[in-house]
N, C-alpha and C. Protein backbone atom coordinates (compact mmCIF):
# COMPACT_ATOMS: atom_id res chain seq x y z
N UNK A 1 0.83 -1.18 0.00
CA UNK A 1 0.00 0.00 0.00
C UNK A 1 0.87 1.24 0.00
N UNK A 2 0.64 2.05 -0.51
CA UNK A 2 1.17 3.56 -0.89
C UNK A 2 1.11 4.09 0.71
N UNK A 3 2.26 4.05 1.16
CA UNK A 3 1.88 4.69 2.70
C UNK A 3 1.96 6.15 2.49
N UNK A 4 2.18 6.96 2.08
CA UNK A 4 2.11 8.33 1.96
C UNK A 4 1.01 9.28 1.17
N UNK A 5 0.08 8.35 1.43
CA UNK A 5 -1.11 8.95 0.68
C UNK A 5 -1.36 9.89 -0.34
N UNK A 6 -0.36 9.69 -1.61
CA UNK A 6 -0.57 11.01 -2.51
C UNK A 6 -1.56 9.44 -3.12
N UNK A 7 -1.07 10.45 -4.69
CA UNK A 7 -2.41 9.90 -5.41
C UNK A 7 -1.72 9.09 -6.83
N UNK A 8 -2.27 7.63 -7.15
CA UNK A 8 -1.45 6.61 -7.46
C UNK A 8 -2.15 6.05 -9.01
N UNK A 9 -1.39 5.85 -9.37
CA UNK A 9 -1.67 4.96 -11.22
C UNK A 9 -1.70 3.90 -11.01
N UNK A 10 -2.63 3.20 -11.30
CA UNK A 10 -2.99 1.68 -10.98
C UNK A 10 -3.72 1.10 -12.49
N UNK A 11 -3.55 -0.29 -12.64
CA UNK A 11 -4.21 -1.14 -13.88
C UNK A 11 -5.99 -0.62 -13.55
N UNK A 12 -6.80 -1.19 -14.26
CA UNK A 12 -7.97 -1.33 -13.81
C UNK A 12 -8.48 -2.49 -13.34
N UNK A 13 -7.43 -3.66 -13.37
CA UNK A 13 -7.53 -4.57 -12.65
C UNK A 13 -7.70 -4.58 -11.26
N UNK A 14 -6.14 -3.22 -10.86
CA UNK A 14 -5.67 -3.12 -9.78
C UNK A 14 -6.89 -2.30 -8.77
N UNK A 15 -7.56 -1.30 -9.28
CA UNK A 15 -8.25 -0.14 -9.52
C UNK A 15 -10.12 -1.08 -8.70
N UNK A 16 -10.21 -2.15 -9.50
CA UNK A 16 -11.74 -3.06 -9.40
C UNK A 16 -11.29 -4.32 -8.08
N UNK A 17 -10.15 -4.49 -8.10
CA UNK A 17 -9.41 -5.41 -6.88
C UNK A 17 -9.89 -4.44 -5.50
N UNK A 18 -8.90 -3.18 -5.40
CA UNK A 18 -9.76 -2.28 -4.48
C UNK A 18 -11.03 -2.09 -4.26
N UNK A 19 -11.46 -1.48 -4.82
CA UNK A 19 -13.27 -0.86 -4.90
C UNK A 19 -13.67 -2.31 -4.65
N UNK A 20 -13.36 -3.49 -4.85
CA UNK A 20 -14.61 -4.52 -4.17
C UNK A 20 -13.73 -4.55 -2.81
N UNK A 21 -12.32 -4.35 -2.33
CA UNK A 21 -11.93 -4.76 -0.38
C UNK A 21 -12.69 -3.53 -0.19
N UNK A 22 -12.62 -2.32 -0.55
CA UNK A 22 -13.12 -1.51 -0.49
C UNK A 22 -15.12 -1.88 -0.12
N UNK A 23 -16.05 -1.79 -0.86
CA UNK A 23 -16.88 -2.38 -0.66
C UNK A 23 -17.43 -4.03 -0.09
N UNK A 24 -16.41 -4.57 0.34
CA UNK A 24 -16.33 -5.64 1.36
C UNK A 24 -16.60 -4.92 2.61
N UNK A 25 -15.36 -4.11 3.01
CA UNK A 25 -15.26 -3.94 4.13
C UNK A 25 -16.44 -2.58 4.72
N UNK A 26 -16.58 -1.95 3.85
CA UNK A 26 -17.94 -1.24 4.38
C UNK A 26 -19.15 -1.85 4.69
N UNK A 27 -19.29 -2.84 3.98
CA UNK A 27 -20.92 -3.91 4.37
C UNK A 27 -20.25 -4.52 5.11
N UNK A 28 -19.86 -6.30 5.11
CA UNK A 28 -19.26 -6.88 5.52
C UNK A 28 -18.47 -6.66 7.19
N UNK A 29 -17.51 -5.97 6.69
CA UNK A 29 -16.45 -5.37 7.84
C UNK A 29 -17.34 -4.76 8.71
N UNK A 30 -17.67 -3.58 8.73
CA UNK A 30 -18.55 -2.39 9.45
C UNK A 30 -19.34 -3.90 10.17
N UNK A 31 -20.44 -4.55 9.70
CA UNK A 31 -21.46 -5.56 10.20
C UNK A 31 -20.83 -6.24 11.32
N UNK A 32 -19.29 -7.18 10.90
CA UNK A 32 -19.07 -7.97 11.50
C UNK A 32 -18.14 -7.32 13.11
N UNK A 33 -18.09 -6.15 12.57
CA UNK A 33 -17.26 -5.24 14.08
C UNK A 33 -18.60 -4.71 14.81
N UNK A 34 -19.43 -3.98 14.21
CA UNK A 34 -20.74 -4.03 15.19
C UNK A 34 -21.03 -5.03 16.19
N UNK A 35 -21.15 -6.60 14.90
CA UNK A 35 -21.57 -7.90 15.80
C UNK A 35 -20.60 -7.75 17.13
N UNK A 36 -19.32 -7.95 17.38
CA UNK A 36 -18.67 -7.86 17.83
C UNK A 36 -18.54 -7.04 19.19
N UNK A 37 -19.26 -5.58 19.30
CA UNK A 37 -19.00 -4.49 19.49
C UNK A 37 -20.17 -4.58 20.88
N UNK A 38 -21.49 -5.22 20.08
CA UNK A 38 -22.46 -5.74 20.54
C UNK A 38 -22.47 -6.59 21.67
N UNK A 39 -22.04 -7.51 20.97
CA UNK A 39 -21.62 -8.71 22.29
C UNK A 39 -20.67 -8.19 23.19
N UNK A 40 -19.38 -7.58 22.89
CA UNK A 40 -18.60 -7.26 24.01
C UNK A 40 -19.79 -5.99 24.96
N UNK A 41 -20.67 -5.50 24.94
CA UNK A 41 -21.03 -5.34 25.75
C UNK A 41 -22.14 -5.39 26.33
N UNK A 42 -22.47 -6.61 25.81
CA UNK A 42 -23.30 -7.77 26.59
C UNK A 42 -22.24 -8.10 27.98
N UNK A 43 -20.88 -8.29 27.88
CA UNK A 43 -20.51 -8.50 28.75
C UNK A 43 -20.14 -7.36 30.34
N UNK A 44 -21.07 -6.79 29.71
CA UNK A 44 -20.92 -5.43 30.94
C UNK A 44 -19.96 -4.71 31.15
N UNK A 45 -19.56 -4.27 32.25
CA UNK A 45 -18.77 -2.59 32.69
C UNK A 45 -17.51 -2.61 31.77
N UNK A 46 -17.73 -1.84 30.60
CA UNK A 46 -16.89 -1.18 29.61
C UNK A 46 -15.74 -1.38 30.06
N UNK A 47 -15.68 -0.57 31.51
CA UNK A 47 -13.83 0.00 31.50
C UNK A 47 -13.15 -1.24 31.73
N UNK A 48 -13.53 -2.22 32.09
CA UNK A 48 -12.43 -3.20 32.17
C UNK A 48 -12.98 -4.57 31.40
N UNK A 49 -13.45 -4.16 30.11
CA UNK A 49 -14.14 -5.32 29.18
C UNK A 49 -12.94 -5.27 27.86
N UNK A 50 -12.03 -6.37 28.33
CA UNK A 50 -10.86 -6.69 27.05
C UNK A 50 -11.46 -7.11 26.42
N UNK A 51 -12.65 -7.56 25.80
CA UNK A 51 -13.54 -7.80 24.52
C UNK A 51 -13.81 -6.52 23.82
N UNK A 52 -14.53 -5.64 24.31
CA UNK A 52 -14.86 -4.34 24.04
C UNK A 52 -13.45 -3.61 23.55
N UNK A 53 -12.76 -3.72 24.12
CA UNK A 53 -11.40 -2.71 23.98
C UNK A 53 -10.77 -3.00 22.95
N UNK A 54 -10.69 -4.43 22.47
CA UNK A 54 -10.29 -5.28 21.48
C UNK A 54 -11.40 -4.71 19.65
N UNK A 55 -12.48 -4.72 20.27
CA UNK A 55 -13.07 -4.76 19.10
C UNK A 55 -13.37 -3.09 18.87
N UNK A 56 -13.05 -2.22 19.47
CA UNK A 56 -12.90 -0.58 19.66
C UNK A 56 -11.88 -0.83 18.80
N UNK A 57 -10.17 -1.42 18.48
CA UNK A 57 -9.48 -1.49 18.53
C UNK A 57 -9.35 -1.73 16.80
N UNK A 58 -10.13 -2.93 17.06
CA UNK A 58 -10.21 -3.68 15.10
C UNK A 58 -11.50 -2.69 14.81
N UNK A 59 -12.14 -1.98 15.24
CA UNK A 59 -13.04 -0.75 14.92
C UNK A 59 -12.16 0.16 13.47
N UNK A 60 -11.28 0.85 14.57
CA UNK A 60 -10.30 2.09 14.50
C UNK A 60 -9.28 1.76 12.93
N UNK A 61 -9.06 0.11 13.38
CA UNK A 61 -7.67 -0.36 12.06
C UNK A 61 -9.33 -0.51 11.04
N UNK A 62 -10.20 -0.59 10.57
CA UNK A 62 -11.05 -0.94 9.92
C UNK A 62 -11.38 0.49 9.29
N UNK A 63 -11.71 1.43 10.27
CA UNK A 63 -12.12 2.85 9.65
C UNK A 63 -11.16 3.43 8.99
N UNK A 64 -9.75 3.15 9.50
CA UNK A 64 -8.61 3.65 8.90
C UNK A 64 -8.25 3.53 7.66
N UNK A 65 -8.41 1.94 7.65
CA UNK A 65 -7.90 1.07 5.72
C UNK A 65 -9.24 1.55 4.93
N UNK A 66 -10.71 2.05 5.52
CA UNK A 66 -11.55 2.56 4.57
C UNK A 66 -11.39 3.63 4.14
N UNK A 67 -10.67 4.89 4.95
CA UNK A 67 -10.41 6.03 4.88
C UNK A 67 -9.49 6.16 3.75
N UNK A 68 -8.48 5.20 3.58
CA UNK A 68 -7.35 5.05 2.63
C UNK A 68 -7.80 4.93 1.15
N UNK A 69 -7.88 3.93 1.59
CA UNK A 69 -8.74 3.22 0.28
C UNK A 69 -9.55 3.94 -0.42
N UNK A 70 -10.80 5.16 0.27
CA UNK A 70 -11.36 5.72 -0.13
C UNK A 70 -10.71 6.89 -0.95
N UNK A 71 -9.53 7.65 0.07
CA UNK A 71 -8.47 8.17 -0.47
C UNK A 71 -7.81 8.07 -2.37
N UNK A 72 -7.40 6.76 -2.20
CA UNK A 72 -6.92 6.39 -3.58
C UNK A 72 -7.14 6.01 -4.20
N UNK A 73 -8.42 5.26 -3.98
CA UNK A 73 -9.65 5.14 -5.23
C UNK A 73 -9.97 6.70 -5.58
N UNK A 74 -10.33 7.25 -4.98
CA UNK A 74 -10.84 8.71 -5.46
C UNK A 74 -9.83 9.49 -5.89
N UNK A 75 -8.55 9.23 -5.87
CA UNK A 75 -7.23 10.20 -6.33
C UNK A 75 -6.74 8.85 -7.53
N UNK A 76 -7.15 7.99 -7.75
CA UNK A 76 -6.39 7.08 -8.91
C UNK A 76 -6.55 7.40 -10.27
N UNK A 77 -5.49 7.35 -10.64
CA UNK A 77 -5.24 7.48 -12.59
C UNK A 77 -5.29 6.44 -13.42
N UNK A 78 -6.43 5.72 -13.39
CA UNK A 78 -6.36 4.28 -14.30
C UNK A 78 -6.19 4.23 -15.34
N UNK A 79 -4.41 3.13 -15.75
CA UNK A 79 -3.97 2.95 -16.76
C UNK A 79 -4.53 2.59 -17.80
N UNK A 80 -4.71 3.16 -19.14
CA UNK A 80 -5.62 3.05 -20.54
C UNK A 80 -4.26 2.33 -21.16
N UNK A 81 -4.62 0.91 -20.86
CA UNK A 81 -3.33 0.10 -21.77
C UNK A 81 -3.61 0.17 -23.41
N UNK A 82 -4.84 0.74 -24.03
CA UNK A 82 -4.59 1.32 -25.43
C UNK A 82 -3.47 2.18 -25.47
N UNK A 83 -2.87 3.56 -24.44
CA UNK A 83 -2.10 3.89 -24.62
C UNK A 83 -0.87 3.65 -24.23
N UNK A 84 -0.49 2.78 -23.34
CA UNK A 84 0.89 2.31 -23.37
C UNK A 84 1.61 1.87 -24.71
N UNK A 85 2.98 1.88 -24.20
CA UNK A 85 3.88 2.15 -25.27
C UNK A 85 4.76 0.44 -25.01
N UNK A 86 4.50 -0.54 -25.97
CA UNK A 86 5.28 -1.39 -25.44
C UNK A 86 6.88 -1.61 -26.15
N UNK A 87 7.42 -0.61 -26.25
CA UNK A 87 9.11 -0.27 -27.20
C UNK A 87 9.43 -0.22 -25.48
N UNK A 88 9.32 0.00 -24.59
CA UNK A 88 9.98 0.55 -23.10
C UNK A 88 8.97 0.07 -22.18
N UNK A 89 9.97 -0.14 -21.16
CA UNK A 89 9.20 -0.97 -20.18
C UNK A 89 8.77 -0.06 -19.31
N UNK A 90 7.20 0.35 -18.72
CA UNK A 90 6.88 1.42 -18.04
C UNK A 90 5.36 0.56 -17.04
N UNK A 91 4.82 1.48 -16.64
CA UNK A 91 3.87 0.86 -15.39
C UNK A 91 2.78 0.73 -16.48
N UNK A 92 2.02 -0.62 -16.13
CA UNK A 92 1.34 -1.40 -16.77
C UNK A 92 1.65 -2.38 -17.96
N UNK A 93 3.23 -2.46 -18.17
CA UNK A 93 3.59 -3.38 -19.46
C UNK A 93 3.95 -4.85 -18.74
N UNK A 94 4.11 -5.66 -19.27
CA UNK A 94 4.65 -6.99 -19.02
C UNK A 94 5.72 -7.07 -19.86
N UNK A 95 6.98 -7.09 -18.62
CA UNK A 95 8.14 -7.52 -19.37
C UNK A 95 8.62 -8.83 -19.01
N UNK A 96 9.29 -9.38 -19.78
CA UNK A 96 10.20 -10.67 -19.96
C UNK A 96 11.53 -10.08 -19.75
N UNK A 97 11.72 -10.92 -18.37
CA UNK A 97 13.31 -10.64 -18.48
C UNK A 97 14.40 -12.00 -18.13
N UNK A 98 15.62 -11.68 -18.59
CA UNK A 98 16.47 -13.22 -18.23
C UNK A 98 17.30 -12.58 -17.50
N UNK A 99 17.56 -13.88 -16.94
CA UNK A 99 18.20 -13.55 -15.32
C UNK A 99 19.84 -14.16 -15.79
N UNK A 100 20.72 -13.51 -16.44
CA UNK A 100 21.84 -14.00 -17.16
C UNK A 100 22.81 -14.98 -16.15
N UNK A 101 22.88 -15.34 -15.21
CA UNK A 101 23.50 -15.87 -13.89
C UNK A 101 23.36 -17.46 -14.36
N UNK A 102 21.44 -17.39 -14.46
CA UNK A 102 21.01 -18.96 -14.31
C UNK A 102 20.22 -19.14 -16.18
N UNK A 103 20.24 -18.20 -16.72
CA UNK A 103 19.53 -18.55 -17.61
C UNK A 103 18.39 -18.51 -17.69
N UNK A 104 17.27 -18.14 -16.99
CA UNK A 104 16.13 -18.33 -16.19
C UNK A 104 15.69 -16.73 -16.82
N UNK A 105 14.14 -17.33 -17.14
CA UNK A 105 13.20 -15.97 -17.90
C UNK A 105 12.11 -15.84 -17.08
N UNK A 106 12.03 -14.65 -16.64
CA UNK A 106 10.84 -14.50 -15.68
C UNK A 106 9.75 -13.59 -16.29
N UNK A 107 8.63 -13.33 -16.29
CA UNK A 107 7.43 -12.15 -16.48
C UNK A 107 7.07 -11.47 -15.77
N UNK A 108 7.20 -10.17 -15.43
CA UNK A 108 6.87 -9.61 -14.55
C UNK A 108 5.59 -8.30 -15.20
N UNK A 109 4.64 -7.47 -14.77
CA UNK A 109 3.65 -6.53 -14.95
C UNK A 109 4.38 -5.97 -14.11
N UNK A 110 4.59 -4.76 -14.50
CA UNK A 110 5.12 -3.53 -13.55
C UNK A 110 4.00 -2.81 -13.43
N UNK A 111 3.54 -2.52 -12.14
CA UNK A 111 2.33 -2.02 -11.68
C UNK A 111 2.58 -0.98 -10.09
N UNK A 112 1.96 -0.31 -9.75
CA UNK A 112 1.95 0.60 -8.74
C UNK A 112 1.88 -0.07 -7.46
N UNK A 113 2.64 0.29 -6.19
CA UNK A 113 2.95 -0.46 -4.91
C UNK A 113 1.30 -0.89 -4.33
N UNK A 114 0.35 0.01 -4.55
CA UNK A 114 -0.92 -0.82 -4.51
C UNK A 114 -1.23 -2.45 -4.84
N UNK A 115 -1.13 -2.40 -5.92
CA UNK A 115 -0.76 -3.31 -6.59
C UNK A 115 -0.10 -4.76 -6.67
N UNK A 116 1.16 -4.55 -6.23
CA UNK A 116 2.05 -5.02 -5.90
C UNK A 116 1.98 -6.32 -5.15
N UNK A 117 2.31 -7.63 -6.02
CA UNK A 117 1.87 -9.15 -5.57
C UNK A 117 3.09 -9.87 -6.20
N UNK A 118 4.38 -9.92 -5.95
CA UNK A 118 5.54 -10.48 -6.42
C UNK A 118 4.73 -12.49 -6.78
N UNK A 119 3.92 -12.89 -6.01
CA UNK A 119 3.36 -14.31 -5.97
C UNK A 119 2.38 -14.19 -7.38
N UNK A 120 1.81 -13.24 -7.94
CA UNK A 120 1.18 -12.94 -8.89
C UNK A 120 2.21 -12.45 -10.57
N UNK A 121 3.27 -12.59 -10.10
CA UNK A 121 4.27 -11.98 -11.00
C UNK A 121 4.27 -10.35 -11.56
N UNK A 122 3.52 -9.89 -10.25
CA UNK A 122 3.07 -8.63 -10.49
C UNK A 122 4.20 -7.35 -9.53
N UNK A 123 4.93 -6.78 -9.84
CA UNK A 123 6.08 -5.85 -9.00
C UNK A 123 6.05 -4.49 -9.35
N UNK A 124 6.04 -3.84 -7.85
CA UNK A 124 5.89 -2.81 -7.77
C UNK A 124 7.24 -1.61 -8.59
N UNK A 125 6.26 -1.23 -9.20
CA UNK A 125 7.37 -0.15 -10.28
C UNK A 125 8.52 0.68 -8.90
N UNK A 126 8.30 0.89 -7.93
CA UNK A 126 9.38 1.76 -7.06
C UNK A 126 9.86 0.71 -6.25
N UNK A 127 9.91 -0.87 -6.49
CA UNK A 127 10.48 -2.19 -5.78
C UNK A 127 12.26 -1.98 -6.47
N UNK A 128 13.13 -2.64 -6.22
CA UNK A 128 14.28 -2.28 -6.64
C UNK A 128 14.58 -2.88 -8.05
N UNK A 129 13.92 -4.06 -8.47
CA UNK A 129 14.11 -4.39 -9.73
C UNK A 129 12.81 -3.97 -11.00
N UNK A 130 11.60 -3.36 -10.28
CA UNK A 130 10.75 -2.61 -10.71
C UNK A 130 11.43 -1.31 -11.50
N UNK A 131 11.96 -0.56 -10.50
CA UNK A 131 13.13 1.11 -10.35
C UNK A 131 14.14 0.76 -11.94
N UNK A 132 14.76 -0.38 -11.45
CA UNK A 132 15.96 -0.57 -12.53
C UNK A 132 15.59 -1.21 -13.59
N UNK A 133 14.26 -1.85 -13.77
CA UNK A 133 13.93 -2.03 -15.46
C UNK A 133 12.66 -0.95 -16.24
N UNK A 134 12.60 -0.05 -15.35
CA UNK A 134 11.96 1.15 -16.17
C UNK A 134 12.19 2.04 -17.20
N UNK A 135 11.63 2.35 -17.97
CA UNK A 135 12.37 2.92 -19.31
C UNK A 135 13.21 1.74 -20.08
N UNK A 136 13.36 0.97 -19.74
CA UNK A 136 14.21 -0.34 -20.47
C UNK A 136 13.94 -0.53 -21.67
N UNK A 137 14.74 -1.04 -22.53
CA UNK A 137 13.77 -1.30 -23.83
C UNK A 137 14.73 -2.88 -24.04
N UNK A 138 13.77 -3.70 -25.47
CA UNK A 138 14.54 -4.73 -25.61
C UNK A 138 16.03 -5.28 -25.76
N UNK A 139 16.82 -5.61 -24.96
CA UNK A 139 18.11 -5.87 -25.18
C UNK A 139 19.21 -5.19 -23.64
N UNK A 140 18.30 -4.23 -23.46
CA UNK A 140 18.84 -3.74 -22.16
C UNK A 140 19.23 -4.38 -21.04
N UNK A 141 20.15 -4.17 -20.46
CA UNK A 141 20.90 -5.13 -19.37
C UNK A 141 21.06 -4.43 -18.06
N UNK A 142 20.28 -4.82 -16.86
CA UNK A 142 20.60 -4.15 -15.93
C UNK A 142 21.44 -4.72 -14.74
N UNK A 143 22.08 -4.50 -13.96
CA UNK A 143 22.57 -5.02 -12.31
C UNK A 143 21.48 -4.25 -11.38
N UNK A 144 20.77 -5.33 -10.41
CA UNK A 144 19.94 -4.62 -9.44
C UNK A 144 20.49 -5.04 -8.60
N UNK A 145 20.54 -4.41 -7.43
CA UNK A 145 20.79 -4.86 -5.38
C UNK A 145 19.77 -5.48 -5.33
N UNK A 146 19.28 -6.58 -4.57
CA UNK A 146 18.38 -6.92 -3.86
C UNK A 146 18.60 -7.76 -2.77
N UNK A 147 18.17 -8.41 -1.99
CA UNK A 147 18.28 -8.67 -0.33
C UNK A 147 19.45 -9.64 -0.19
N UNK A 148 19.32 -11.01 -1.66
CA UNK A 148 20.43 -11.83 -1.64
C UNK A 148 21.45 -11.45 -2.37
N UNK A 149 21.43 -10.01 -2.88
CA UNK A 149 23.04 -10.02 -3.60
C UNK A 149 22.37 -9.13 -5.04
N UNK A 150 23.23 -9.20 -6.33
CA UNK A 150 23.62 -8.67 -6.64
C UNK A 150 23.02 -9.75 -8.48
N UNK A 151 21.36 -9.06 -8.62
CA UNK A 151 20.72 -9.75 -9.89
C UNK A 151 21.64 -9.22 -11.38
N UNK A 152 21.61 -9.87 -12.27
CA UNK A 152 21.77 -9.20 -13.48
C UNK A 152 20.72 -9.68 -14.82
N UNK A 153 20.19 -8.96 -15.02
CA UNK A 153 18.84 -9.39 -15.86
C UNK A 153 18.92 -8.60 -17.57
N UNK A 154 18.47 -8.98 -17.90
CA UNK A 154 18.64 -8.74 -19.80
C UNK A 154 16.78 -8.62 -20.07
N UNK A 155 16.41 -7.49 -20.77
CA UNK A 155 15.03 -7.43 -21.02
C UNK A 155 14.90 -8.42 -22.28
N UNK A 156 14.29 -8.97 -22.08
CA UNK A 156 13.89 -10.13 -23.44
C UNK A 156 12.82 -9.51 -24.61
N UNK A 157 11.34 -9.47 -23.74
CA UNK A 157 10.58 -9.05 -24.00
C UNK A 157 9.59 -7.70 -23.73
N UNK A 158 8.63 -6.99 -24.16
CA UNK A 158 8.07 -5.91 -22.94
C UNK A 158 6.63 -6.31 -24.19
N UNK A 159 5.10 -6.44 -23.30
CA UNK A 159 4.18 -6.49 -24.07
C UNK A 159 2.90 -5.51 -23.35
N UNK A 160 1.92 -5.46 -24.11
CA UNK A 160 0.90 -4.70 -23.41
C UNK A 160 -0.47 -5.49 -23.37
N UNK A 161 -1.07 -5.96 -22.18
CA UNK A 161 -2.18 -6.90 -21.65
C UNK A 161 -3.22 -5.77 -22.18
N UNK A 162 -4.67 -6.08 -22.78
CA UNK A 162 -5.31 -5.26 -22.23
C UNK A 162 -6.28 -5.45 -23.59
């Protein structure tokens, strides 16, 4: 999640993924913290009801991630992959890249830290190998840092989903 709350470019994949946690958690969420909210004080005197305090608690983290959410759904720039450019690798393309070490070709969608599901083959454009294959075009060779050392990747491919 974009912790600094400006305002973010997302797929419309990424964009309809939100707006339904988003509308989950306003029906859903809101309901099931009431339920909650309810019963803890069924159990009587507030000030020392660790049920109550608990669900005050998942209240507060609940209003918060709606507040957000509401935030950057309403500030989002959804990517029109008619206009992406697939000559350069930029947010919303799928690139192919080889990992020159092992030989090994991976796919990645470069997409906005919203977004962002490395298990989905999906990486956040400001992630460190996101950063260093931007603007890339076919044939380009980069060295990235990352946690185990020291990647070197070759752009293979760059395409546009959509």
């Amino acid at each position: 999640m974009n912790n600094n709350d400006s305002p973010s470019t997302m797929t419309r994949e990424g964009y309809d993924k939100l707006m339904a946690e988003l509308v989950d958690l306003r029906s859903t969420g809101r309901s099931e913290i009431s339920r909650q909210l309810e019963e803890a004080r069924s159990f009587g005197d507030l000030a020392e009801n660790a049920e109550y305090a608990a669900a005050k608690e998942e209240q507060a983290k609940l209003e918060t991630r709606i507040s957000r959410l509401e935030f950057q759904l309403g500030n989002a720039r959804i990517l029109n992959s008619n206009s992406l450019d697939a000559s350069r690798v930029t947010l919303g393309t799928t690139v192919t890249i080889e990992d020159i070490v092992n030989s090994q070709n991976y796919s990645y969608m470069i997409v906005g830290s919203e977004e962002s599901d490395p298990r989905s083959n999906r990486i956040s454009s400001s992630s460190p190998v996101g950063q260093a294959l931007l603007n890339k075009t076919v044939g380009d060779e980069v060295h990235v840092k990352v946690p185990r050392g020291v990647r070197h990747l070759k752009v293979v491919s760059i395409s546009v989903t959509g």
